[in-house]
Protein backbone atom coordinates (compact mmCIF):
# COMPACT_ATOMS: atom_id res chain seq x y z
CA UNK A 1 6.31 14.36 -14.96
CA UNK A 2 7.53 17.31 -12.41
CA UNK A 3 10.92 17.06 -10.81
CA UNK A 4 12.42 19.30 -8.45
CA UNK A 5 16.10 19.13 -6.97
CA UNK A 6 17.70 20.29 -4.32
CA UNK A 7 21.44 19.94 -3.99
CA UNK A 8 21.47 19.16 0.13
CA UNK A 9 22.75 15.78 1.96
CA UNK A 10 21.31 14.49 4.67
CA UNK A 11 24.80 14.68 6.28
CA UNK A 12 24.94 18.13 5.70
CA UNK A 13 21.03 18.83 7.09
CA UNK A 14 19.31 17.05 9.72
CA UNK A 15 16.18 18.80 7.80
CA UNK A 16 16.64 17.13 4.46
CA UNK A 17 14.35 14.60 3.38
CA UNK A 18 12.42 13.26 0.50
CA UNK A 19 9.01 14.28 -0.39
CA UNK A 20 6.73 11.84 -2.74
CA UNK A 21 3.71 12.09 -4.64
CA UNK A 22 1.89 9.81 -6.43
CA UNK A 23 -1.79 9.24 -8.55
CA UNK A 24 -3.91 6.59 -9.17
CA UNK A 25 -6.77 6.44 -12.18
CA UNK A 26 -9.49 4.12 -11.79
CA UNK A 27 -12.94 2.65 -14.30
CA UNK A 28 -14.89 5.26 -13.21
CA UNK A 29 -13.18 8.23 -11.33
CA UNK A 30 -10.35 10.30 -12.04
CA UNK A 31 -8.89 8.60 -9.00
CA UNK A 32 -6.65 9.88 -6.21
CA UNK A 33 -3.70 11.14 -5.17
CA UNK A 34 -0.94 10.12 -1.92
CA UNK A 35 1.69 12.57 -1.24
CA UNK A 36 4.56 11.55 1.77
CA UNK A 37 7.13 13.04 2.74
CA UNK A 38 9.79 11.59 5.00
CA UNK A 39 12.78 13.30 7.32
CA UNK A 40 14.70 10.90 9.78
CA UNK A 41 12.15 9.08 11.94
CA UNK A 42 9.12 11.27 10.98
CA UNK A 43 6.61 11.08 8.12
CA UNK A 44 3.76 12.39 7.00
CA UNK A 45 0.89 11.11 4.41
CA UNK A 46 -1.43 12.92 2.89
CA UNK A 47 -4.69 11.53 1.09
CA UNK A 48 -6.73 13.05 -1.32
CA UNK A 49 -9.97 11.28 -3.05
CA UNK A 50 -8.39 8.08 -2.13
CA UNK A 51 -11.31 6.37 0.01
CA UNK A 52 -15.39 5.59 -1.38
CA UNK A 53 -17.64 7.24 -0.38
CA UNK A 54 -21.91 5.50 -0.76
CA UNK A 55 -23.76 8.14 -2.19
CA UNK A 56 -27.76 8.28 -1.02
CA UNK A 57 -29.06 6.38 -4.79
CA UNK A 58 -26.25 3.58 -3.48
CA UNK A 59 -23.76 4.67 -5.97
CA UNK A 60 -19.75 5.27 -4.77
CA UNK A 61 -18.26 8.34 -5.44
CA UNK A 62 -14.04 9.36 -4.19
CA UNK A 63 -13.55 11.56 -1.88
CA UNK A 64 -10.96 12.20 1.33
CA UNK A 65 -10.98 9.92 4.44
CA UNK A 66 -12.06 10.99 7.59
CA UNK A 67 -7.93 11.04 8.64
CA UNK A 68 -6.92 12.35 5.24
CA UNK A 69 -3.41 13.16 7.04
CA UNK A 70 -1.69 10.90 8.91
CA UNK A 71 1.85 12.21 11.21
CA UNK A 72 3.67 8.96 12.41
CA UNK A 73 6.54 10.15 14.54
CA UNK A 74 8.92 7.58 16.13
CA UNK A 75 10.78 9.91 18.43
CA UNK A 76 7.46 10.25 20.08
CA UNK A 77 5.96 6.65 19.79
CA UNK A 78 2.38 8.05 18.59
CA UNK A 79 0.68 8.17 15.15
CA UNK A 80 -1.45 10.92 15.16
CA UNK A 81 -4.55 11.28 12.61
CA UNK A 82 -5.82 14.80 11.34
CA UNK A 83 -9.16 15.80 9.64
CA UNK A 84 -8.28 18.69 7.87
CA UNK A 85 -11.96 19.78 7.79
CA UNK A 86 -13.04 19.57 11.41
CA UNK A 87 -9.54 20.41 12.85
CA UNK A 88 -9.82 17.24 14.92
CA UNK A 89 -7.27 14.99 15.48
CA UNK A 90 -6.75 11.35 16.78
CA UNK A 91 -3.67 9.27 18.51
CA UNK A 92 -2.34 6.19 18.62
CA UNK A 93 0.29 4.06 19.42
CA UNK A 94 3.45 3.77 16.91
CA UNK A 95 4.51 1.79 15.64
CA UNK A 96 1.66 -0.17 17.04
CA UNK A 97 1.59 -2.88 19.29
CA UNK A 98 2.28 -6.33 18.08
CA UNK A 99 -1.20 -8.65 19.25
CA UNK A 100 -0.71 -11.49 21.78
CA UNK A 101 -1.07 -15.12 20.86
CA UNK A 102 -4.58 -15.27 22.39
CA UNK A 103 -5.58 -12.09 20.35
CA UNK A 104 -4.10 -13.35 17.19
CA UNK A 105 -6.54 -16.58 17.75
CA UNK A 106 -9.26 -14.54 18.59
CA UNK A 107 -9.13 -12.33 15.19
CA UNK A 108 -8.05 -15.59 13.16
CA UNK A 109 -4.98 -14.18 12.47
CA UNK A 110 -2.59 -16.88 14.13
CA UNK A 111 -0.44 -18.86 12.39
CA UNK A 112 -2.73 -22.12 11.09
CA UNK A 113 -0.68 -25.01 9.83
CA UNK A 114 -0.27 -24.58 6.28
CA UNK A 115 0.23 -28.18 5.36
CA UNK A 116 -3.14 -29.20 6.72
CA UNK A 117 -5.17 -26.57 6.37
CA UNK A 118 -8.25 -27.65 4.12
CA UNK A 119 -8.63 -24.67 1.91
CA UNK A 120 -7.54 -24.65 -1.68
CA UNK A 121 -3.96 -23.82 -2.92
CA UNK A 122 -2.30 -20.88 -4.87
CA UNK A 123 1.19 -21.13 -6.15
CA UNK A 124 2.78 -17.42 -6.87
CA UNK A 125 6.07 -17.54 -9.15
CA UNK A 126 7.60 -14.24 -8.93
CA UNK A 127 10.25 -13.89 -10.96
CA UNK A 128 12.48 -10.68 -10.61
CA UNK A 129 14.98 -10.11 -13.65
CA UNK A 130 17.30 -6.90 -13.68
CA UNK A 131 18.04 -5.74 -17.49
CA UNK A 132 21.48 -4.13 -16.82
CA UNK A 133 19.47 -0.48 -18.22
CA UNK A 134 20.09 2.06 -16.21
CA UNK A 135 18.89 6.18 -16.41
CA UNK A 136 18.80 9.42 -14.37
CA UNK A 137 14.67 9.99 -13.38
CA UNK A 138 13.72 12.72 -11.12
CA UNK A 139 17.70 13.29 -10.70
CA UNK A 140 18.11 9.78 -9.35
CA UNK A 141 19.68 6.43 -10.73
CA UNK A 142 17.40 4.27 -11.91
CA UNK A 143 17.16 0.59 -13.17
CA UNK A 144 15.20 -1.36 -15.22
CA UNK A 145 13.37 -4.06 -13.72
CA UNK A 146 10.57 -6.71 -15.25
CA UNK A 147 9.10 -8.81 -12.81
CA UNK A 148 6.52 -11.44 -13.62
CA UNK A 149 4.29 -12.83 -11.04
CA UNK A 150 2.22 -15.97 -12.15
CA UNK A 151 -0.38 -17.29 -10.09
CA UNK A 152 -1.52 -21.16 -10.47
CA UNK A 153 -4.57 -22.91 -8.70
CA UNK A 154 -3.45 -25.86 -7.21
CA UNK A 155 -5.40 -29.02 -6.44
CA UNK A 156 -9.45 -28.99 -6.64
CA UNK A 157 -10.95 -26.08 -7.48
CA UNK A 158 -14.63 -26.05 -6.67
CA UNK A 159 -14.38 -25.18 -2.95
CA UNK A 160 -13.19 -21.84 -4.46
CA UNK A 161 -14.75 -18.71 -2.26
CA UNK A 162 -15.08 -15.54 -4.10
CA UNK A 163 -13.35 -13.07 -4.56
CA UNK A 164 -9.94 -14.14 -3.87
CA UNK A 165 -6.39 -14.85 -5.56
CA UNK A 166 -7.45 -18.33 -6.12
CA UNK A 167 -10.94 -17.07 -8.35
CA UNK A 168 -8.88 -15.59 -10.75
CA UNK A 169 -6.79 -18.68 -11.84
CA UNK A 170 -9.96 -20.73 -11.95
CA UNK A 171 -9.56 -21.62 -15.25
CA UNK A 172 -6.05 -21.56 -15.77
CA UNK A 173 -2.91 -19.72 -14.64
CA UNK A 174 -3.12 -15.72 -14.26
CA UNK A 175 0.64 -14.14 -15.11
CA UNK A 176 0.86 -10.26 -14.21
CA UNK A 177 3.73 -8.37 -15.62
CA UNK A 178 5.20 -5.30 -14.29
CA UNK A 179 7.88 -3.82 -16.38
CA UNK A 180 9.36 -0.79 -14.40
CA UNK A 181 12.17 1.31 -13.68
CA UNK A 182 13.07 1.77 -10.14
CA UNK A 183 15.34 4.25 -7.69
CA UNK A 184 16.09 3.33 -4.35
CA UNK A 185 13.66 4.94 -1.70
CA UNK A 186 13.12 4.16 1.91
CA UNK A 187 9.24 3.73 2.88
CA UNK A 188 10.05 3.23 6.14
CA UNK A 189 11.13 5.03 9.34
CA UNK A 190 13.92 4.12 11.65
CA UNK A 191 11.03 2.31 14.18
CA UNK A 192 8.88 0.34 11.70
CA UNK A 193 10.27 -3.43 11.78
CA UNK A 194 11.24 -4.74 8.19
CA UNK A 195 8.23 -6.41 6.74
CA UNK A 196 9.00 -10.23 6.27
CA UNK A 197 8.39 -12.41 3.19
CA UNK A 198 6.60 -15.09 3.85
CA UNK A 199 7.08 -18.34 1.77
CA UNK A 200 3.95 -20.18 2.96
CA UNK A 201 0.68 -18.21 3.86
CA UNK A 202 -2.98 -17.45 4.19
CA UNK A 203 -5.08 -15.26 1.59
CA UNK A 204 -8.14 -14.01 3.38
CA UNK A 205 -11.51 -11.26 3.60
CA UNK A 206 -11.81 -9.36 6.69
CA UNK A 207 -14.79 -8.30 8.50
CA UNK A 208 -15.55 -6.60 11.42
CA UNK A 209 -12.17 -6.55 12.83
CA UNK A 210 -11.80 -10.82 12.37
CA UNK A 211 -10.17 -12.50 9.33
CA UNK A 212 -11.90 -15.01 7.22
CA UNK A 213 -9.06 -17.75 5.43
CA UNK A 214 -10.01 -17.73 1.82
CA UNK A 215 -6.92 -20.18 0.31
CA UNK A 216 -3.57 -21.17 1.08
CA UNK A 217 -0.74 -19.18 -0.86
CA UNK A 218 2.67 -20.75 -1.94
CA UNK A 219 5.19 -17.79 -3.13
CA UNK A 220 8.06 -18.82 -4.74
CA UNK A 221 10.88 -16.21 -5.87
CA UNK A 222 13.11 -16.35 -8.67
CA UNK A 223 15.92 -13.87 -7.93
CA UNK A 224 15.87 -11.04 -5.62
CA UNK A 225 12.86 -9.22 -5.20
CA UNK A 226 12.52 -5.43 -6.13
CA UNK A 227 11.99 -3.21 -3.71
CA UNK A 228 12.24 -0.09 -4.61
CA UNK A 229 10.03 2.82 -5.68
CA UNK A 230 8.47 2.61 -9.11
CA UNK A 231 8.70 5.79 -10.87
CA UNK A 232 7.58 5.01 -14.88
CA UNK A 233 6.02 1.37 -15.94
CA UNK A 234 3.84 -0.76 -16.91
CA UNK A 235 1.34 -3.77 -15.36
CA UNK A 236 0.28 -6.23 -18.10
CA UNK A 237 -2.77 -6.58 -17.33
CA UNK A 238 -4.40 -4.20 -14.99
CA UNK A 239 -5.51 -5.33 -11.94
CA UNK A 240 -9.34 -4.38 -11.22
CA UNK A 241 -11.48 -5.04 -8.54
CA UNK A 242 -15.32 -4.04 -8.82
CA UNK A 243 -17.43 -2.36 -5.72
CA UNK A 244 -21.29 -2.86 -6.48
CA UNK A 245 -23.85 -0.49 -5.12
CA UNK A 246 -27.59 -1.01 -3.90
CA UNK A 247 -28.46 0.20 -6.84
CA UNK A 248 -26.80 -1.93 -9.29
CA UNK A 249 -24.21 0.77 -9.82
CA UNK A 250 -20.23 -0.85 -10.64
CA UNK A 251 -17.35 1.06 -9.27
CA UNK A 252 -14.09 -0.35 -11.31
CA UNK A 253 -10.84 0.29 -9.48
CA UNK A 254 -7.48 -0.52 -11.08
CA UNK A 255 -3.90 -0.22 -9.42
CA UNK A 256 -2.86 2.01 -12.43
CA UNK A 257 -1.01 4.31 -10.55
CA UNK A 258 2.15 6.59 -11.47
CA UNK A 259 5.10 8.53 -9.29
CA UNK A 260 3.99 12.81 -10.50
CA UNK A 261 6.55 14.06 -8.17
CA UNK A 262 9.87 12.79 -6.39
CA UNK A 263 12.25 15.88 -4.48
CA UNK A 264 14.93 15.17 -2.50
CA UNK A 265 16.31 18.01 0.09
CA UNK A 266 15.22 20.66 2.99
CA UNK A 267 11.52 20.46 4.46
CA UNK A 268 10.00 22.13 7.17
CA UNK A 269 10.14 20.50 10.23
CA UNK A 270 6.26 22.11 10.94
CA UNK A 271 4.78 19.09 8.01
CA UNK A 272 5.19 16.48 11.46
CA UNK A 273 3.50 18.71 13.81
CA UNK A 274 0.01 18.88 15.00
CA UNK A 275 -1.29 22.49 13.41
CA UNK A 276 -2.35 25.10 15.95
CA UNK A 277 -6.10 25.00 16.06
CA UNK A 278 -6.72 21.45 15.96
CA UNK A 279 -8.15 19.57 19.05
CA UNK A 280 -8.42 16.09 19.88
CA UNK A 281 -11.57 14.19 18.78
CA UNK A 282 -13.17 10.89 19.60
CA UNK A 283 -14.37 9.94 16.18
CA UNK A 284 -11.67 10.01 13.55
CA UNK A 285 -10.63 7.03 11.68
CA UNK A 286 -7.44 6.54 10.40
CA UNK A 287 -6.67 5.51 6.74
């Protein structure tokens, strides 16, 4: 692991701010890597090898999205999208708008009533438990956290759809284990709205812009969730997912991922600009 330190406050500097960077190893790839870096109500993302890419024999390969760096700036109210190969760039809205009631029902994204919906039902049981351990990582306090999230089927099972939550507990419960120490990092900037945590909702596939319900999700907590940034651990087991080409070629992706770099301190206000050079494109998609 790589640490660097800087001995600045944000009191002190209106230009101090954190900068992240993190990798992810997959089946078959050597996988990607996100760096951020955050100061006040500005960040910036970059992505490298994180999206798949269908090769012409119908295999996937990794390589960068089309926005492989993304500038979301709150003081201006505009996310703005750059291809560092075509020096294009894209802009939207930020943080974007909320949809109406009547687009919500459109997409299938509205709020369906839980209790009757006729899809089958997943209870989640995470439990969050706080060992008391505590150490310095990447110059930071750190604690020890081991949270176990079991997922149960509940009810009938063969209106199951594949592939979601509910397919894996087909057979019995699924428990996932994430044993982890943890230092307290904002993801956020000062506009984004706190995501909530919702104790009754929908799992679902999406497709062409319009979500599909899948099952019915149940989350119960047992103590206070952790929500901070995970910076050495362990998941028991992996997750994987599996991306099949034309060809009959698998592409195994796990969540394995681990924090490489974490610096606190001065950055250069120029990371949440638009570079000179670029110009503003039609076609870029964002991340």
């Amino acid at each position: 692991m790589l640490a660097l330190t800087a001995g600045h406050t944000q009191e002190s500097n209106p230009d101090v701010g954190t900068k992240l960077v993190w990798r992810y190893t997959s089946g078959s790839f050597a996988g990607g890597e996100v760096t951020t870096y955050i100061m006040g109500d500005r960040r910036r993302t970059e992505f490298h090898n994180t999206s798949m890419k269908r090769q012409s024999d119908g295999s996937f390969s990794l390589s960068d999205p089309p926005a492989n760096v993304v500038i979301d700036r709150c003081d201006l109210g505009l996310s703005f999208g750059l291809n560092t190969d075509s020096h294009e760039y894209s802009q939207h809205r930020f943080p974007p708008k909320p949809l109406t009631p009547e687009e919500m029902k459109a997409s299938g994204w509205d709020d369906s009533d839980w209790d009757t919906a006729k899809l089958p039902a997943v209870r989640v049981e995470v439990t969050t438990v706080d060992t008391g351990e505590r150490e310095i990582i990447f110059d930071q306090p750190a604690r020890h956290v081991i949270t176990t999230i079991k997922t149960t089927l509940v009810g009938n099972a063969k209106d199951i759809p594949s592939p979601p939550a509910a397919h894996l507990v087909s057979h019995g419960p699924w428990v996932r284990v994430k044993d982890g120490w943890y230092i307290d990092y904002e993801r956020r900037v000062s506009c984004e709205p706190v995501p909530e945590t919702k104790v009754h909702s929908f799992g679902g596939l999406v497709e062409a812009n319009h979500l599909f319900r899948t099952e019915k999700t149940e989350t119960i907590l047992i103590g206070p969730l952790e929500n901070g940034l995970l910076v050495r651990g362990e998941v028991n087991p992996i997750t994987t997912s599996t991306i099949s080409g034309s060809n009959g070629v698998n592409v195994r992706v796990s969540d394995d991922n681990s924090v490489t770099q974490f610096y606190r301190g001065p950055l250069d206000p120029a990371l949440f600009a638009i570079p000179t050079g670029f110009v503003l494109g039609n076609n870029i998609l964002f991340q």
